[in-house]
Protein backbone atom coordinates (compact mmCIF):
# COMPACT_ATOMS: atom_id res chain seq x y z
CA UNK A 1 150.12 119.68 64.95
CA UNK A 2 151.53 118.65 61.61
CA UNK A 3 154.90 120.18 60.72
CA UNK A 4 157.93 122.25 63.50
CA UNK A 5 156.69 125.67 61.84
CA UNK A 6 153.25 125.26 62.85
CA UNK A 7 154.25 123.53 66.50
CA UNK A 8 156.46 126.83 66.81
CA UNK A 9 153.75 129.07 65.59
CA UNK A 10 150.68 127.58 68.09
CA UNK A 11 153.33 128.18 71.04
CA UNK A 12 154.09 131.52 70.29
CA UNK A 13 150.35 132.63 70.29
CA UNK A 14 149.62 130.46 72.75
CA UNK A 15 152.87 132.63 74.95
CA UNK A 16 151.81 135.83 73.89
CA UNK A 17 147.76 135.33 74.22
CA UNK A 18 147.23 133.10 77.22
CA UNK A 19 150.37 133.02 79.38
CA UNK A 20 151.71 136.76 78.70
CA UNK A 21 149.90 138.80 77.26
CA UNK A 22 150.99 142.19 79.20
CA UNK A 23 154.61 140.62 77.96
CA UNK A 24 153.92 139.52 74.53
CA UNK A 25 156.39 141.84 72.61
CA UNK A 26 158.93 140.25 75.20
CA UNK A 27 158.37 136.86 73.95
CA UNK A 28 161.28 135.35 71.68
CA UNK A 29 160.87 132.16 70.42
CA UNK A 30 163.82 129.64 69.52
CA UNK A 31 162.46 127.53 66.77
CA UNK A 32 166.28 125.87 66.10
CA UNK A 33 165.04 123.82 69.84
CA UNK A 34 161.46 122.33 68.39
CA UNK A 35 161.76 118.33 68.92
CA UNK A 36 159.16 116.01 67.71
CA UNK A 37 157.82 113.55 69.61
CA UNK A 38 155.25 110.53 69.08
CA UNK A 39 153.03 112.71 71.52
CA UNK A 40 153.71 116.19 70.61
CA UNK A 41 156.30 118.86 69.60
CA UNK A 42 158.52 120.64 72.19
CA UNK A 43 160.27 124.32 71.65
CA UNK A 44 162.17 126.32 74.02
CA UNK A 45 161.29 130.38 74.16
CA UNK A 46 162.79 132.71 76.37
CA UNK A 47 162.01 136.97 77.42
CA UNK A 48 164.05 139.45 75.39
CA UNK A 49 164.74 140.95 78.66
CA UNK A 50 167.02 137.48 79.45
CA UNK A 51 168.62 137.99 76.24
CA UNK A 52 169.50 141.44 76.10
CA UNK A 53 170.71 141.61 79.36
CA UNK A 54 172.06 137.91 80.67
CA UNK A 55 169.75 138.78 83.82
CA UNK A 56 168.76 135.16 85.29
CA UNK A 57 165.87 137.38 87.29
CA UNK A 58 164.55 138.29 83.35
CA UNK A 59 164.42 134.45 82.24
CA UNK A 60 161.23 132.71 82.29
CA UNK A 61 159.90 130.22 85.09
CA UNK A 62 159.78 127.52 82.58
CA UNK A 63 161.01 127.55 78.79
CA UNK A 64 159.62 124.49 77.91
CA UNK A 65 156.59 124.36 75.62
CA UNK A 66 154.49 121.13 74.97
CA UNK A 67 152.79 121.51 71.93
CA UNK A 68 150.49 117.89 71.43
CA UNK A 69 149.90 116.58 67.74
CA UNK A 70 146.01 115.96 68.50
CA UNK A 71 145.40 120.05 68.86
CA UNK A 72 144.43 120.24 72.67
CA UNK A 73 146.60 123.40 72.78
CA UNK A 74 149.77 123.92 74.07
CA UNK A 75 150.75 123.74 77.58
CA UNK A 76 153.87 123.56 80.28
CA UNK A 77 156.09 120.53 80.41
CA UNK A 78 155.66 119.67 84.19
CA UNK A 79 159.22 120.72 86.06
CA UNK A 80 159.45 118.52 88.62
CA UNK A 81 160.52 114.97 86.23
CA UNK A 82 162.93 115.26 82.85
CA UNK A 83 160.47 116.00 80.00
CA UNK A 84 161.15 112.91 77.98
CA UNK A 85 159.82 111.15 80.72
CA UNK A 86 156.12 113.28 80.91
CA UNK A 87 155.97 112.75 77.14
CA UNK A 88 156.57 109.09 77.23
CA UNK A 89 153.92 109.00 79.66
CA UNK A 90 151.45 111.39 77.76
CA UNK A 91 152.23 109.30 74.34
CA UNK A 92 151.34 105.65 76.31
CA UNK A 93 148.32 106.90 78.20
CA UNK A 94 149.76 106.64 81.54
CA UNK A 95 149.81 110.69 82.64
CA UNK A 96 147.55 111.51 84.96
CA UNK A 97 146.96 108.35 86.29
CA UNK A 98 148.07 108.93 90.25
CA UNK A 99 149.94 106.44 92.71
CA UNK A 100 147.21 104.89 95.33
CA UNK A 101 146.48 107.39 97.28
CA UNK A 102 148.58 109.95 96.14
CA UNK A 103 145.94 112.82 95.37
CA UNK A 104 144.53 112.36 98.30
CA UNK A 105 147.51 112.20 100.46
CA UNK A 106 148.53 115.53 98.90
CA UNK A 107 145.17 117.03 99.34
CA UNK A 108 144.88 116.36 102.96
CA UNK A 109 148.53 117.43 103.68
CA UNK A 110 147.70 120.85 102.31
CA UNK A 111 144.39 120.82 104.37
CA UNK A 112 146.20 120.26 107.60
CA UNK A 113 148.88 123.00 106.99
CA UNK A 114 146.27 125.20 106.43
CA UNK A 115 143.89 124.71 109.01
CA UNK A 116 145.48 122.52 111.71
CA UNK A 117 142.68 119.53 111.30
CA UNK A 118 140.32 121.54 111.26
CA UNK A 119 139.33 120.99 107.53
CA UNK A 120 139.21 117.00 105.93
CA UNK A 121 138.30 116.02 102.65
CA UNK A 122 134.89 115.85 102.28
CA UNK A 123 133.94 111.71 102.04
CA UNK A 124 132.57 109.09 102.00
CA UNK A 125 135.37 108.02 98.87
CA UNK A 126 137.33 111.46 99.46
CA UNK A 127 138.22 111.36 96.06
CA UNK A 128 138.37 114.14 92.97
CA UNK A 129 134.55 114.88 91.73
CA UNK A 130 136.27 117.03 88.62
CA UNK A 131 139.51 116.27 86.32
CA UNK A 132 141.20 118.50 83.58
CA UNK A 133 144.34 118.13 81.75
CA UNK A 134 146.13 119.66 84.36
CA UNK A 135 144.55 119.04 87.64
CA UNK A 136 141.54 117.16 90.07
CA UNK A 137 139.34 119.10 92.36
CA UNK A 138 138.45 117.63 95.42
CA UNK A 139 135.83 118.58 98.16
CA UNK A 140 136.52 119.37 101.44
CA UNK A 141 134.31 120.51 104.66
CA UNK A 142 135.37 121.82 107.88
CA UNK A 143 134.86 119.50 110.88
CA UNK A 144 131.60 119.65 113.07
CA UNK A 145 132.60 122.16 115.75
CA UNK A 146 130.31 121.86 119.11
CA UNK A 147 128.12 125.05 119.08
CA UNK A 148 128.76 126.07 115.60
CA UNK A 149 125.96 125.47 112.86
CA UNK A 150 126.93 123.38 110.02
CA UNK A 151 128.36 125.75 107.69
CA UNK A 152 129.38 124.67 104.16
CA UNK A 153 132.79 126.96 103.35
CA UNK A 154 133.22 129.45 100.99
CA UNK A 155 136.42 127.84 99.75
CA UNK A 156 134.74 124.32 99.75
CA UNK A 157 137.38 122.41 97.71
CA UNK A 158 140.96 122.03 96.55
CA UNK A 159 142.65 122.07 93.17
CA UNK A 160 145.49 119.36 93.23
CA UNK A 161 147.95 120.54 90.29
CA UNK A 162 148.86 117.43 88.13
CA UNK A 163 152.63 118.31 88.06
CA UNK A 164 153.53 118.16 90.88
CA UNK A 165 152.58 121.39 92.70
CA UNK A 166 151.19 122.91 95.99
CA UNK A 167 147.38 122.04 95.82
CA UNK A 168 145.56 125.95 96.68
CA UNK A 169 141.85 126.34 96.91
CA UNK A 170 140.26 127.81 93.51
CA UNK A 171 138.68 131.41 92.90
CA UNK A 172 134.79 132.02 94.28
CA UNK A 173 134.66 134.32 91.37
CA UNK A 174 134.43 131.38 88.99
CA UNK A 175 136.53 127.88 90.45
CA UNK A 176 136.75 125.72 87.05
CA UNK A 177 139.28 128.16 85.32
CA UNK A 178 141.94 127.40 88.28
CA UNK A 179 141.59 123.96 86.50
CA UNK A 180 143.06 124.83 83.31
CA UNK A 181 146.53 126.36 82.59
CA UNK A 182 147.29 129.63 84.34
CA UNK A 183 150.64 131.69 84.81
CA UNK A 184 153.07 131.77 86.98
CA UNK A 185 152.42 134.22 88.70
CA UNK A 186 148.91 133.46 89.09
CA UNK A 187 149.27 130.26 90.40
CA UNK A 188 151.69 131.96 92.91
CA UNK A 189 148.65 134.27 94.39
CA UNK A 190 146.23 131.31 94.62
CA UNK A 191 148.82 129.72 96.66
CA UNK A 192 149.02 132.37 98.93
CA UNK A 193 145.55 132.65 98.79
CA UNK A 194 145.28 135.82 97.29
CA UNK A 195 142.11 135.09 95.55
CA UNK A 196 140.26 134.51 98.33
CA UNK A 197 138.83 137.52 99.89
CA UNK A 198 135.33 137.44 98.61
CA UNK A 199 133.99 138.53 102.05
CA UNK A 200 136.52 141.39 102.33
CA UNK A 201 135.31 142.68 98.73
CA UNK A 202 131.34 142.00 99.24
CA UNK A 203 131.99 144.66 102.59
CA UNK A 204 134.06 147.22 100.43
CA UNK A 205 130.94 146.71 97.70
CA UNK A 206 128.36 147.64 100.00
CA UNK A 207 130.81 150.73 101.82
CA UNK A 208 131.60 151.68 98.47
CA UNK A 209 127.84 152.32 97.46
CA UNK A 210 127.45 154.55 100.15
CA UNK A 211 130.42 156.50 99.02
CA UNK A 212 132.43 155.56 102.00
CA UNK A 213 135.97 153.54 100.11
CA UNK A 214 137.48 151.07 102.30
CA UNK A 215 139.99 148.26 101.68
CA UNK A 216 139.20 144.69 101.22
CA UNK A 217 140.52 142.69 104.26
CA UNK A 218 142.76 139.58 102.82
CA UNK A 219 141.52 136.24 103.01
CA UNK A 220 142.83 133.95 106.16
CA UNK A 221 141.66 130.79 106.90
CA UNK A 222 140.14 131.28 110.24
CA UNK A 223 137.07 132.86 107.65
CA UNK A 224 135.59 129.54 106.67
CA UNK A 225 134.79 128.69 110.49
CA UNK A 226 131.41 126.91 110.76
CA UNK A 227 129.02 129.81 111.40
CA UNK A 228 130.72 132.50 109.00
CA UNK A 229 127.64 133.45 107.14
CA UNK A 230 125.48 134.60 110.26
CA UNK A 231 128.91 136.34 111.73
CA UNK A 232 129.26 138.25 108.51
CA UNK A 233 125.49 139.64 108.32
CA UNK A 234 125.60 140.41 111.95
CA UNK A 235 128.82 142.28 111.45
CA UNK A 236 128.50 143.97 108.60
CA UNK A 237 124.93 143.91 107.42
CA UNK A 238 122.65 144.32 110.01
CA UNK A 239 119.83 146.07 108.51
CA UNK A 240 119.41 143.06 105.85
CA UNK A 241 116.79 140.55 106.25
CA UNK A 242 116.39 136.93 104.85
CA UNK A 243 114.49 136.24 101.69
CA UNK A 244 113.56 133.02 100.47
CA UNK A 245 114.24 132.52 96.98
CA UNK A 246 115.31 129.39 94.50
CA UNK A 247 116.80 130.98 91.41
CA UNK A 248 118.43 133.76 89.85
CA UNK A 249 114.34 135.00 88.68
CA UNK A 250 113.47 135.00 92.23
CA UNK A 251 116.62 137.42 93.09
CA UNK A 252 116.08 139.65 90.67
CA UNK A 253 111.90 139.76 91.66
CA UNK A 254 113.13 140.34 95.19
CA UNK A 255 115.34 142.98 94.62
CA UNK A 256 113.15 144.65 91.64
CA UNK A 257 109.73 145.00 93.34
CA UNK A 258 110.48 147.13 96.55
CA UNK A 259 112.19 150.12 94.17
CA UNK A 260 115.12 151.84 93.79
CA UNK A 261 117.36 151.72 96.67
CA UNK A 262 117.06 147.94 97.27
CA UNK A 263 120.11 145.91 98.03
CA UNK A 264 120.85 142.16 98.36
CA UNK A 265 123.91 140.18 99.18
CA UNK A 266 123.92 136.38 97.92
CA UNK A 267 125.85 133.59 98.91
CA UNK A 268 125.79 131.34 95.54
CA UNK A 269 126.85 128.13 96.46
CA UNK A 270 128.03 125.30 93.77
CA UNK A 271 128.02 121.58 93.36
CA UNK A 272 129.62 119.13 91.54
CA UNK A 273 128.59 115.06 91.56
CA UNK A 274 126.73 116.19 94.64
CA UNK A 275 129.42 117.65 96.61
CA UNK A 276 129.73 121.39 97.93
CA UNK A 277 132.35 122.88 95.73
CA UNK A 278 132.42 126.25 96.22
CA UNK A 279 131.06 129.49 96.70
CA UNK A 280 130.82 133.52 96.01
CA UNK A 281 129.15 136.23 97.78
CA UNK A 282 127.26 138.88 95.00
CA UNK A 283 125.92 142.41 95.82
CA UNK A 284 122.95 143.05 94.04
CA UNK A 285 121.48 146.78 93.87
CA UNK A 286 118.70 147.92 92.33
CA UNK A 287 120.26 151.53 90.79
CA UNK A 288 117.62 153.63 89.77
CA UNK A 289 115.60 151.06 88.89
CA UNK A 290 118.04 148.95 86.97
CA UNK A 291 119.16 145.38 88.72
CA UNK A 292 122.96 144.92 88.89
CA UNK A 293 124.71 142.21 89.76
CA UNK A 294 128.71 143.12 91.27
CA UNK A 295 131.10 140.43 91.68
CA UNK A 296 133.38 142.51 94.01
CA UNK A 297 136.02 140.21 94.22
CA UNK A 298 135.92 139.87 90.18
CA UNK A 299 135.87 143.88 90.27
CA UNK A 300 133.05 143.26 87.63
CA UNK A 301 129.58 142.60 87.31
CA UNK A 302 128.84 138.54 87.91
CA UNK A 303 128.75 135.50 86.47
CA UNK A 304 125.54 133.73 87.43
CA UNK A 305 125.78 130.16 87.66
CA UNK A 306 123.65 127.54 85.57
CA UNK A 307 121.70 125.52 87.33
CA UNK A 308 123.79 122.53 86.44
CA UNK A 309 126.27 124.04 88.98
CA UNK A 310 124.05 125.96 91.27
CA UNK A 311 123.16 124.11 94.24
CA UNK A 312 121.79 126.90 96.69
CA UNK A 313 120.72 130.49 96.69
CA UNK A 314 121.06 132.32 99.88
CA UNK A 315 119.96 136.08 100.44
CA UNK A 316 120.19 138.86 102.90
CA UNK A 317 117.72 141.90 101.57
CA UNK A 318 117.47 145.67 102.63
CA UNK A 319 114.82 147.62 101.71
CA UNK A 320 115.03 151.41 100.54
CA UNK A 321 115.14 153.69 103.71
CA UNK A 322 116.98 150.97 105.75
CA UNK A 323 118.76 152.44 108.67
CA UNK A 324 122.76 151.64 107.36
CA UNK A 325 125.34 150.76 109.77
CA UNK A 326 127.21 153.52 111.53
CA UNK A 327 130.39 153.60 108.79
């Protein structure tokens, strides 16, 4: 990024495209700040909300912009050490590069808050199978509970943010975006875990169909117990039977060739270097004859996974005429 009007000019769009765009008239920058470094250019922004009215609630989280002279896009200067220091880092190649052990230490703090032991890393190394700019992604599997099948989890990994911040597990909807930047307030709900309630959504799919609305129950972490795929078919799908298939052709075949009426729920599950890494649940109806795919928790119609990333198709099926469960 050549000259302090074009740093300035990639961080505004960057501000008002990426970061806030249901705020972008609010964004003011302050090009007088812009500072070049060997690394990149900073500039400071703020809301006009802050300005107007001196309201500390109205300033932003961060005012700090990192704006790199190689074109990677902008991004946040980490809060938690003085910026000169991060860019010092970024210009001699040293970012990202953690303390021994200090990922993983991080990683399996989180784990244990979360689940009480419960849920480990998932080894032998126990060490990140993905990297961005901004964070690693590390596996994690629940330990073997007498009595329980072997379950792989839903939320089978966790995204360790590189500056600094409270690892959280990353969206079944589609898990490599909570890799790159995201908001504020987005990171906030995947910390709380907001993101999370694919099961709760896949049920208010399927009541929803049937013209019965109910609301998605939140996400807690007693859900990824070993066993939590035959507890939620038994619970809430009943009438569904297994069907074997290997790919998305096969889903579509199973759910195409009985008729109108059919319905399917999938667990996709996703790998990465070998490793469970997460997964979604899909309702699949065949609507009049047409075959769509609903990512409830997306509130869209679904991504389907490459088979790079696809490890494992699962699927309940019920045929048209299926007696429904009584709700």
């Amino acid at each position: 990024m050549g000259t302090r009007e074009e740093a300035v000019a990639a961080a505004e769009r960057w501000l008002r495209t990426k970061m806030y765009p249901e705020r972008a008239e609010s964004v003011v920058m302050r090009p007088e700040t812009a500072t070049w470094y060997p690394y990149a250019w900073t500039v400071c922004f703020d809301f006009r909300e802050h300005l107007e009215t001196g309201d500390r609630a109205q300033a932003p989280f961060s005012a700090l912009v990192v704006v790199p002279h190689d074109g990677t896009g902008a991004h946040w200067s980490p809060t938690y050490l003085p910026a000169e220091q991060y860019l010092a880092q970024r210009a001699a190649g040293t970012w990202g590069v953690p303390e021994p052990d200090e990922t993983r230490e991080r990683a399996e703090a989180w784990l244990r808050s979360t689940y009480g032991g419960l849920v480990e890393l998932a080894g032998p190394s126990r060490t990140p199978v993905y990297e961005t700019a901004t964070a690693w992604l590390m596996p994690c599997w629940t330990v073997p509970q007498p009595g329980f099948s072997d379950t792989p989890m839903l939320a089978a990994s966790v995204v360790v943010p590189k500056d600094g911040g409270t690892p959280f597990h990353p969206s079944p909807s589609d898990p490599l975006a909570d890799l790159g930047p995201i908001p504020p307030a987005v990171t906030a709900q995947r910390i709380r875990g907001q993101h999370l309630h694919a099961r709760g959504c896949l049920v208010a799919v399927h009541c929803g169909i049937d013209g019965t609305p109910v609301s998605a129950l939140p996400w807690r972490a007693f859900h990824e117990a070993p066993g939590w795929w035959e507890r939620l078919g038994r619970r809430y799908f009943p009438e569904f039977e297994p069907v074997d298939v290997t790919d998305w052709d096969d889903v579509v075949g199973a759910v195409a060739e009985p008729g109108p009426g059919t319905r399917e729920v999938v667990w996709v599950r996703r790998r990465l270097r070998g490793h469970e890494i997460s997964g979604n649940l899909i309702y699949v109806h065949n609507n009049q004859g047409r075959v769509v795919f609903l990512d409830g928790l997306a509130g869209s119609l679904a991504r389907l996974d490459p088979p790079p990333l696809l490890r494992e198709l699962t699927l309940l099926r019920a045929l048209p005429g299926s007696p429904r469960a009584p709700w």
